[in-house]
Structures are given as C-alpha cells and as structure tokens.
N, C-alpha and C. Protein backbone atom coordinates (compact mmCIF):
# COMPACT_ATOMS: atom_id res chain seq x y z
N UNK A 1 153.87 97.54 78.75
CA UNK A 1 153.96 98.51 79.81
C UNK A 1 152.81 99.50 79.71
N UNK A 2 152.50 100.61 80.39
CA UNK A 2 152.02 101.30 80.34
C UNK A 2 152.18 102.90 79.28
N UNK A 3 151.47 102.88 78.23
CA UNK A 3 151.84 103.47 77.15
C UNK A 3 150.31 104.76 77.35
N UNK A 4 150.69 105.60 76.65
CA UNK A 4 150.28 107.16 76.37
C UNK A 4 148.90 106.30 76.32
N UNK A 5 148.59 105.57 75.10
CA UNK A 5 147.62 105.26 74.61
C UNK A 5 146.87 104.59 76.13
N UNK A 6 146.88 103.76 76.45
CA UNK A 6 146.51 103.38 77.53
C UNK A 6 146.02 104.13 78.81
N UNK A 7 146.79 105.40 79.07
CA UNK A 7 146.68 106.35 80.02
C UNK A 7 145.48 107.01 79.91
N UNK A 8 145.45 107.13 78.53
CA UNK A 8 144.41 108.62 78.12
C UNK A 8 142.99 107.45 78.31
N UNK A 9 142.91 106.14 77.49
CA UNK A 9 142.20 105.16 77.97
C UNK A 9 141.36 105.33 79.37
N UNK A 10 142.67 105.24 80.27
CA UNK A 10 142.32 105.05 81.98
C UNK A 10 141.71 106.20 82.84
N UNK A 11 142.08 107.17 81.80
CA UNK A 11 141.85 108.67 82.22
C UNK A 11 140.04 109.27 81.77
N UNK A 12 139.85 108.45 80.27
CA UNK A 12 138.78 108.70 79.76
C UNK A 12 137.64 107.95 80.55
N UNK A 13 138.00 106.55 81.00
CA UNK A 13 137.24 105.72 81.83
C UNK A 13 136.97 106.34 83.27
N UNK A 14 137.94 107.18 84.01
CA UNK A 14 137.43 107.58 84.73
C UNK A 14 136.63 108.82 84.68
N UNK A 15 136.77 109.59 83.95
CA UNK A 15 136.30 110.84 83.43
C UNK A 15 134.91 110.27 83.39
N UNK A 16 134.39 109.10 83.10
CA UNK A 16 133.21 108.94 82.29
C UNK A 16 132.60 108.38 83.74
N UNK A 17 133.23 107.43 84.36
CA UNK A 17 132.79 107.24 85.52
C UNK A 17 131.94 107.91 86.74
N UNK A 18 133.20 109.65 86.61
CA UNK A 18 132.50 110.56 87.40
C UNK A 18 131.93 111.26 87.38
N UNK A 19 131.64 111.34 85.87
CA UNK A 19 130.72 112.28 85.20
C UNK A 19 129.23 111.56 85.51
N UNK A 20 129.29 109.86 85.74
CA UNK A 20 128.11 109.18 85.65
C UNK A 20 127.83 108.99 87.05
N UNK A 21 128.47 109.05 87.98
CA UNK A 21 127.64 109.22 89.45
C UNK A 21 127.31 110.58 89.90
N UNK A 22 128.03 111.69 89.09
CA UNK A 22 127.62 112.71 89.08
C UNK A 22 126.17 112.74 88.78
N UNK A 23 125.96 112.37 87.50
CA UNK A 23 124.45 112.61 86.96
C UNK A 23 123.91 111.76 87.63
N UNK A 24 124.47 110.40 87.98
CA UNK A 24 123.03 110.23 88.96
C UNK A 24 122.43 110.64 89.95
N UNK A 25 123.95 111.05 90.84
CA UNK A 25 123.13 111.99 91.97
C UNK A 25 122.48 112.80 92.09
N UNK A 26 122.73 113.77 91.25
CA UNK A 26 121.99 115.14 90.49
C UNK A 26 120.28 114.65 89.68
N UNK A 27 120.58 113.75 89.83
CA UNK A 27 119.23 113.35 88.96
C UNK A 27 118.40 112.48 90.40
N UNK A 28 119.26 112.00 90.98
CA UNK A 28 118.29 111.83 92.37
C UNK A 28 117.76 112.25 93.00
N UNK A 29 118.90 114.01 93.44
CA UNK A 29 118.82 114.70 94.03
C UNK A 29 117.71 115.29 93.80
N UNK A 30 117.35 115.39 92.09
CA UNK A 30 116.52 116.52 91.74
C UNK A 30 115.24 116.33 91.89
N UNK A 31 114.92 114.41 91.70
CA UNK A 31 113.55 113.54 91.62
C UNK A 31 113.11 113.87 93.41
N UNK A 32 113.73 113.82 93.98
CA UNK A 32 113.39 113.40 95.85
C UNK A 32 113.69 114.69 96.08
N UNK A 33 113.99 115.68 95.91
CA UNK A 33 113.83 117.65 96.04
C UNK A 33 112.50 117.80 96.87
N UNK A 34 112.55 118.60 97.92
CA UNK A 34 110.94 118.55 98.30
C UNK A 34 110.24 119.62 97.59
N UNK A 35 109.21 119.25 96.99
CA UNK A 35 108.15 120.24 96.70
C UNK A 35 107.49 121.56 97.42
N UNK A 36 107.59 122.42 96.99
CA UNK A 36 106.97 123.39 97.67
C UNK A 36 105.59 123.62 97.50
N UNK A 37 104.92 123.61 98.98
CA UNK A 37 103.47 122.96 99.14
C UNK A 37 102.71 124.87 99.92
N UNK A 38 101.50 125.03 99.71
CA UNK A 38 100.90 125.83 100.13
C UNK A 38 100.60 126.84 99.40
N UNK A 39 99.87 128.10 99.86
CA UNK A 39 99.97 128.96 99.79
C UNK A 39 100.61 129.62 98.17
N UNK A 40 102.18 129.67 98.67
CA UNK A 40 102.86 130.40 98.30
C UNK A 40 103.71 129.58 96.97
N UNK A 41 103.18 128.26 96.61
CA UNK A 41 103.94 127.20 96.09
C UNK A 41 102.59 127.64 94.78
N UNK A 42 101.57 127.71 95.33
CA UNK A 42 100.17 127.58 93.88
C UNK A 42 100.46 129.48 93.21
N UNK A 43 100.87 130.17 94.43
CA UNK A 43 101.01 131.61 93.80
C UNK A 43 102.29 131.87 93.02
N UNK A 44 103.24 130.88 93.43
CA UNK A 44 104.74 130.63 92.42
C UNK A 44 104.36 129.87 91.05
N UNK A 45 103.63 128.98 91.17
CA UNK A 45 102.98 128.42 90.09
C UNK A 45 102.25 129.47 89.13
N UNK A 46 101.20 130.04 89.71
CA UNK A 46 100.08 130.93 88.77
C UNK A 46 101.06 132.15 88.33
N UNK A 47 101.98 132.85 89.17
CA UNK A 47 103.08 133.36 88.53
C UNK A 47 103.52 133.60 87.72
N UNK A 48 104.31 132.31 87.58
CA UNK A 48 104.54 131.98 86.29
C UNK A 48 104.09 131.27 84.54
N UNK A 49 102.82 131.01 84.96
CA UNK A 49 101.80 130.68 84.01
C UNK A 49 101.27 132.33 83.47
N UNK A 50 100.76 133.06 84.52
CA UNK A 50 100.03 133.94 84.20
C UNK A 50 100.84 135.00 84.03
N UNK A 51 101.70 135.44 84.66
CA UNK A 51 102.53 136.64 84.59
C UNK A 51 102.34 137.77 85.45
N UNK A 52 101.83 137.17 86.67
CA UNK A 52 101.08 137.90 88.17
C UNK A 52 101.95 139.11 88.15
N UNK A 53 101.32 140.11 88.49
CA UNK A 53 101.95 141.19 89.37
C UNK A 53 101.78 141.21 90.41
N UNK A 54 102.95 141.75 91.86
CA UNK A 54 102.58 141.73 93.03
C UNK A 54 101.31 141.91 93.63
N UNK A 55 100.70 142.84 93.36
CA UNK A 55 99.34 143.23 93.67
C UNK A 55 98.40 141.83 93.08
N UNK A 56 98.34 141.26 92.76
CA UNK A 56 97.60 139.85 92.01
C UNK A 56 98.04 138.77 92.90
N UNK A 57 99.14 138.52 92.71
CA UNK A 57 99.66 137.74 94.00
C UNK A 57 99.85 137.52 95.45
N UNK A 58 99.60 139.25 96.23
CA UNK A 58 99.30 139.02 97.50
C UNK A 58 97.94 139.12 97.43
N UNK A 59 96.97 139.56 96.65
CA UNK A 59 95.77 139.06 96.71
C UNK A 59 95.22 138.06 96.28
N UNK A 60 95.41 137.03 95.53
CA UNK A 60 95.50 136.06 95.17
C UNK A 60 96.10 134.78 96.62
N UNK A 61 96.95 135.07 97.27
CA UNK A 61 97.43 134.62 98.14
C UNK A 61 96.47 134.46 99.46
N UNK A 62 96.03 135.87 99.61
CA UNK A 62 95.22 136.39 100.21
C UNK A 62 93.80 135.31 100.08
N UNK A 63 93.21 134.78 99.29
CA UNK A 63 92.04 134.27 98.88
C UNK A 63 92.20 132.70 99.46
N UNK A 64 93.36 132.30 98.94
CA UNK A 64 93.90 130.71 99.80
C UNK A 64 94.40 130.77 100.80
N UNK A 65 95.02 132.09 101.77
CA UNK A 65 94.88 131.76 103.36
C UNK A 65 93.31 132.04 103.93
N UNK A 66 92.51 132.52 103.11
CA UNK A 66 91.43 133.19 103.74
C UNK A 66 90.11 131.42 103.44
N UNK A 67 90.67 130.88 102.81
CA UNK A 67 89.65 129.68 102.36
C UNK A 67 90.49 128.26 102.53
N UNK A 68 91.49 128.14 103.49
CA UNK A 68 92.29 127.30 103.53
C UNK A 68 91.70 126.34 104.73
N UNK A 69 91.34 126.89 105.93
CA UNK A 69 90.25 126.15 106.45
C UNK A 69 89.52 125.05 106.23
N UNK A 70 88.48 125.61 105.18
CA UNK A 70 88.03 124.76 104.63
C UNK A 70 88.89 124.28 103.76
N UNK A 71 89.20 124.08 103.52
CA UNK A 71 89.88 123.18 102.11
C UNK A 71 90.11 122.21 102.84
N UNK A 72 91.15 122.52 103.98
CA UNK A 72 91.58 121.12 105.03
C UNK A 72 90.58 120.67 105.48
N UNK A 73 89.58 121.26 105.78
CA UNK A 73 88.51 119.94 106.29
C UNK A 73 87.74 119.16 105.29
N UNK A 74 87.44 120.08 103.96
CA UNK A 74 87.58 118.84 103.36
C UNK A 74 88.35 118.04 102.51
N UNK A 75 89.47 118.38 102.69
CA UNK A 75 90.71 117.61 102.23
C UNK A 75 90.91 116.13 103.69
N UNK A 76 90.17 116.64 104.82
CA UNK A 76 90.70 115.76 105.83
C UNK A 76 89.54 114.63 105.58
N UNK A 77 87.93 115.39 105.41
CA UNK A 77 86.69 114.54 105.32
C UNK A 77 86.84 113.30 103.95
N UNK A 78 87.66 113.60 102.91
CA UNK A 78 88.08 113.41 101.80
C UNK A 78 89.02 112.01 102.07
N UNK A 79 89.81 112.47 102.45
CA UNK A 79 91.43 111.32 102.80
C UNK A 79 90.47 110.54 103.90
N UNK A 80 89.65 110.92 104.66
CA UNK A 80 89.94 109.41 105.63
C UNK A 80 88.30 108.91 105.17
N UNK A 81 87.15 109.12 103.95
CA UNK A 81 87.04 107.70 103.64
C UNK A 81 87.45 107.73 102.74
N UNK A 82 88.63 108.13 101.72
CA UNK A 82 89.27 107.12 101.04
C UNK A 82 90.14 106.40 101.84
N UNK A 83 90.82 106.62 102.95
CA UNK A 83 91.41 105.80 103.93
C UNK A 83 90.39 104.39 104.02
N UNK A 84 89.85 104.83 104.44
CA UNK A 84 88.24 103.50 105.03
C UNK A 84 88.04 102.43 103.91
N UNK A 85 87.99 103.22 102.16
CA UNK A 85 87.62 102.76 101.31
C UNK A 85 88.96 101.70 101.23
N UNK A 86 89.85 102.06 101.16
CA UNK A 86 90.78 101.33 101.04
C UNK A 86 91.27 100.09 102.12
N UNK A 87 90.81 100.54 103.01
CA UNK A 87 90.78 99.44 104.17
C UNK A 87 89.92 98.18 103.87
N UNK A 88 89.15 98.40 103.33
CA UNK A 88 88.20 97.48 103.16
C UNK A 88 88.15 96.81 101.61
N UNK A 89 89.02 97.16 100.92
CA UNK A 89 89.30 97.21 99.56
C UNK A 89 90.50 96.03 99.79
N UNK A 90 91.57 96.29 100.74
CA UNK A 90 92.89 95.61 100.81
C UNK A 90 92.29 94.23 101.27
N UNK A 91 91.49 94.40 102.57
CA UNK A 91 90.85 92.97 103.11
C UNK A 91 90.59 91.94 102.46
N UNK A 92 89.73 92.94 101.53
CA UNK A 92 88.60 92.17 100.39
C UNK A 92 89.29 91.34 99.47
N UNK A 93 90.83 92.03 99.05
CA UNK A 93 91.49 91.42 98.26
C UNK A 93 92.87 90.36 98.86
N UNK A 94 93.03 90.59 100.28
CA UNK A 94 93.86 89.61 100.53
C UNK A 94 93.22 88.45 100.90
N UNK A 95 91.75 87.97 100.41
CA UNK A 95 91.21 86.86 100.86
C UNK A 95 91.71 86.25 99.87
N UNK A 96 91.76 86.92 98.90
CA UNK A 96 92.16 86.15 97.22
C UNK A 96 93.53 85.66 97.36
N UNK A 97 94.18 85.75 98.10
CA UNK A 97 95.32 85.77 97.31
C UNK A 97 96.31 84.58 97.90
N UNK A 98 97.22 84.04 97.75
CA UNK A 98 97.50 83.00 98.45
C UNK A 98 98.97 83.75 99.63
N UNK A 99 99.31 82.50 100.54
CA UNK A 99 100.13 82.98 101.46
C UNK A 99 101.06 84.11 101.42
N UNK A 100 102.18 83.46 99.98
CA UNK A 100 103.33 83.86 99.73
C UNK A 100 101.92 84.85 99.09
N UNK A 101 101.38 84.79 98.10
CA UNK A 101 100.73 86.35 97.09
C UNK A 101 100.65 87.28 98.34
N UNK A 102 100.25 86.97 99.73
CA UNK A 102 99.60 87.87 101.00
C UNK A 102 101.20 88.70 101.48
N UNK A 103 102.19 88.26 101.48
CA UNK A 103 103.48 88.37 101.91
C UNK A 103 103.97 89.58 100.91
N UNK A 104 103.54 89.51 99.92
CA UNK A 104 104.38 89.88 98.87
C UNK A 104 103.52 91.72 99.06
N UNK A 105 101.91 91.12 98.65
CA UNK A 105 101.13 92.10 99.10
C UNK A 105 101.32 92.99 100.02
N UNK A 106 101.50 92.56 101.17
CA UNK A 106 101.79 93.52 102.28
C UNK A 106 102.39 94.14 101.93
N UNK A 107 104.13 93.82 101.54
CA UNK A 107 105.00 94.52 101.06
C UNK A 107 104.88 95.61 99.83
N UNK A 108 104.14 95.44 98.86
CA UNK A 108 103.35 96.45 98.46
C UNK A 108 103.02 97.83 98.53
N UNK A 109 102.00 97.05 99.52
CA UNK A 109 101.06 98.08 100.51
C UNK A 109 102.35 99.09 101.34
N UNK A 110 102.69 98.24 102.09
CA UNK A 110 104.28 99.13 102.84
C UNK A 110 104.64 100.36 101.91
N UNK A 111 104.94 99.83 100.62
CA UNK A 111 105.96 100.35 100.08
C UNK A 111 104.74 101.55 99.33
N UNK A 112 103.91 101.28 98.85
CA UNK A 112 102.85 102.27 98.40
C UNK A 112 102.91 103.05 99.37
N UNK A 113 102.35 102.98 100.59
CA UNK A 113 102.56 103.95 102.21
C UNK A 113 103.51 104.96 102.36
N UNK A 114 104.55 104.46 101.97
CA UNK A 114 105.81 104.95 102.30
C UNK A 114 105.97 105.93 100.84
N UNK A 115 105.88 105.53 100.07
CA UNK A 115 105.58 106.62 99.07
C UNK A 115 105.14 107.59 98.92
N UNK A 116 103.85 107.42 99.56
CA UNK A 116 102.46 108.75 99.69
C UNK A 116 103.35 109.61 100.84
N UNK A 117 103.98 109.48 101.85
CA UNK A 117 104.18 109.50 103.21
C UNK A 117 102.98 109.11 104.04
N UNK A 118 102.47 108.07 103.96
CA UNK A 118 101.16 108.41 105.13
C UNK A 118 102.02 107.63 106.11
N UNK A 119 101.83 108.18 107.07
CA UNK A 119 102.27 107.48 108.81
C UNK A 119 101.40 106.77 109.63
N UNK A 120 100.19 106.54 109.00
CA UNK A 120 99.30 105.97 109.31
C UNK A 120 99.52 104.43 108.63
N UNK A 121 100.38 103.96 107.91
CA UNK A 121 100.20 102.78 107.40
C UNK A 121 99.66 101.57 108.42
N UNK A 122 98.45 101.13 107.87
CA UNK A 122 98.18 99.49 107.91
C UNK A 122 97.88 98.99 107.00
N UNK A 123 99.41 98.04 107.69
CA UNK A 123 99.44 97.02 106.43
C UNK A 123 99.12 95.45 107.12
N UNK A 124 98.54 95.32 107.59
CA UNK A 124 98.43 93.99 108.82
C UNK A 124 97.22 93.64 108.37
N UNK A 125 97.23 92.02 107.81
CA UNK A 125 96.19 91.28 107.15
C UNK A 125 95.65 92.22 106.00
N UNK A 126 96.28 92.42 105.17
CA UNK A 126 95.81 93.43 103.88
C UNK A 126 95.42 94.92 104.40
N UNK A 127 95.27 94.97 105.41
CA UNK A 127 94.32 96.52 105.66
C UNK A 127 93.68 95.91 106.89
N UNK A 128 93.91 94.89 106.80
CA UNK A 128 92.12 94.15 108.19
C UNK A 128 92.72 93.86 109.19
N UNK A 129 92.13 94.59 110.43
CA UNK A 129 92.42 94.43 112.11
C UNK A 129 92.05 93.09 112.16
C-alpha cells in the first residue's frame, strides 16, 4: 500500500521536479533578458566599474549623445560591407558543398541570422541571388 516512506518519496520527487523547471526557466529567462543598449546602458556600465558621480555621468552621457551620429554611420558603413563580405563568402562556399551539405547550410545561415537579429537575412543559394 501506500506507506509514510513512499509519500515523503513522492513528495521529494516532486519537490525536486519543481524546483527543476523552476531553475530552468529562471535560467532562460535570465540568458534571453534584453540587454540594455545605448547611451545610458555604457554609463550604467562605467558606473559601476568606475564609481561615477552624477556630474561624470550626465557628462559622460553627454559626450555619446553628442558623438552618436557618427558612430551610427560608421557602425552602418561598417555592417553593410561586412554584410557584402559575407555575401560573397556564403556563395563562395556553397559551391563546395554538396546538395544535402547546401540544405543543411542554409539552415545554418537561418539560424546564425536569427541569432544576430538581422531582418535582412539571405539565405537563398548560400548568400547568392
């Protein structure tokens, strides 16, 4: 029948159970968290490295909205020929490769894409129109 011993058993198994989708979620949750990007994400950073005082930090802040401009253009001149480079990189290498290797590849590529977030993915014939 069902005895003490057994209970505490059934009880410990679940205990352990929910303790373990607990942590995974929490540990999912924490990996896929969005990052805080800009500005105010590098002055939370230096912050706490350096030990900023307000006055350091809205001027400091101050210096990366005032040079952020540029940064994006060449952060944009930057990303699209490594975009290009890579276009021509994927081509180059799905000549090599056989049907099923080309299939598999793509999928890859997809899944690399989808990683970075770029929304730009091509993945059609390695990279090649």
């Amino acid at each position: 029948m069902f005895n003490r011993s057994k209970a505490q058993a059934l009880a410990l198994l679940a205990a352990v159970f929910v303790v373990g989708g607990a942590a995974g979620w929490g540990i999912d949750t924490w990996i896929h968290r969005p990052r805080p990007r800009g500005p105010d994400a590098f002055v939370n950073y230096l912050t706490g490295e350096l030990k900023l005082d307000s006055l350091q930090r809205d001027s400091i802040r101050g210096v990366l909205i005032r040079h952020k401009p540029q940064m994006d253009s060449i952060w944009k001149d930057v990303h699209t020929r490594v975009d290009s480079l890579r276009h021509v990189m994927r081509g180059e290498i799905f000549t090599h490769l056989t049907e099923a290797q080309r299939t598999k590849y793509l999928q890859l590529v997809a899944e690399q894409a989808h990683q970075r977030g770029d929304s730009t993915r091509d993945t059609t014939h390695g990279g090649r129109n």
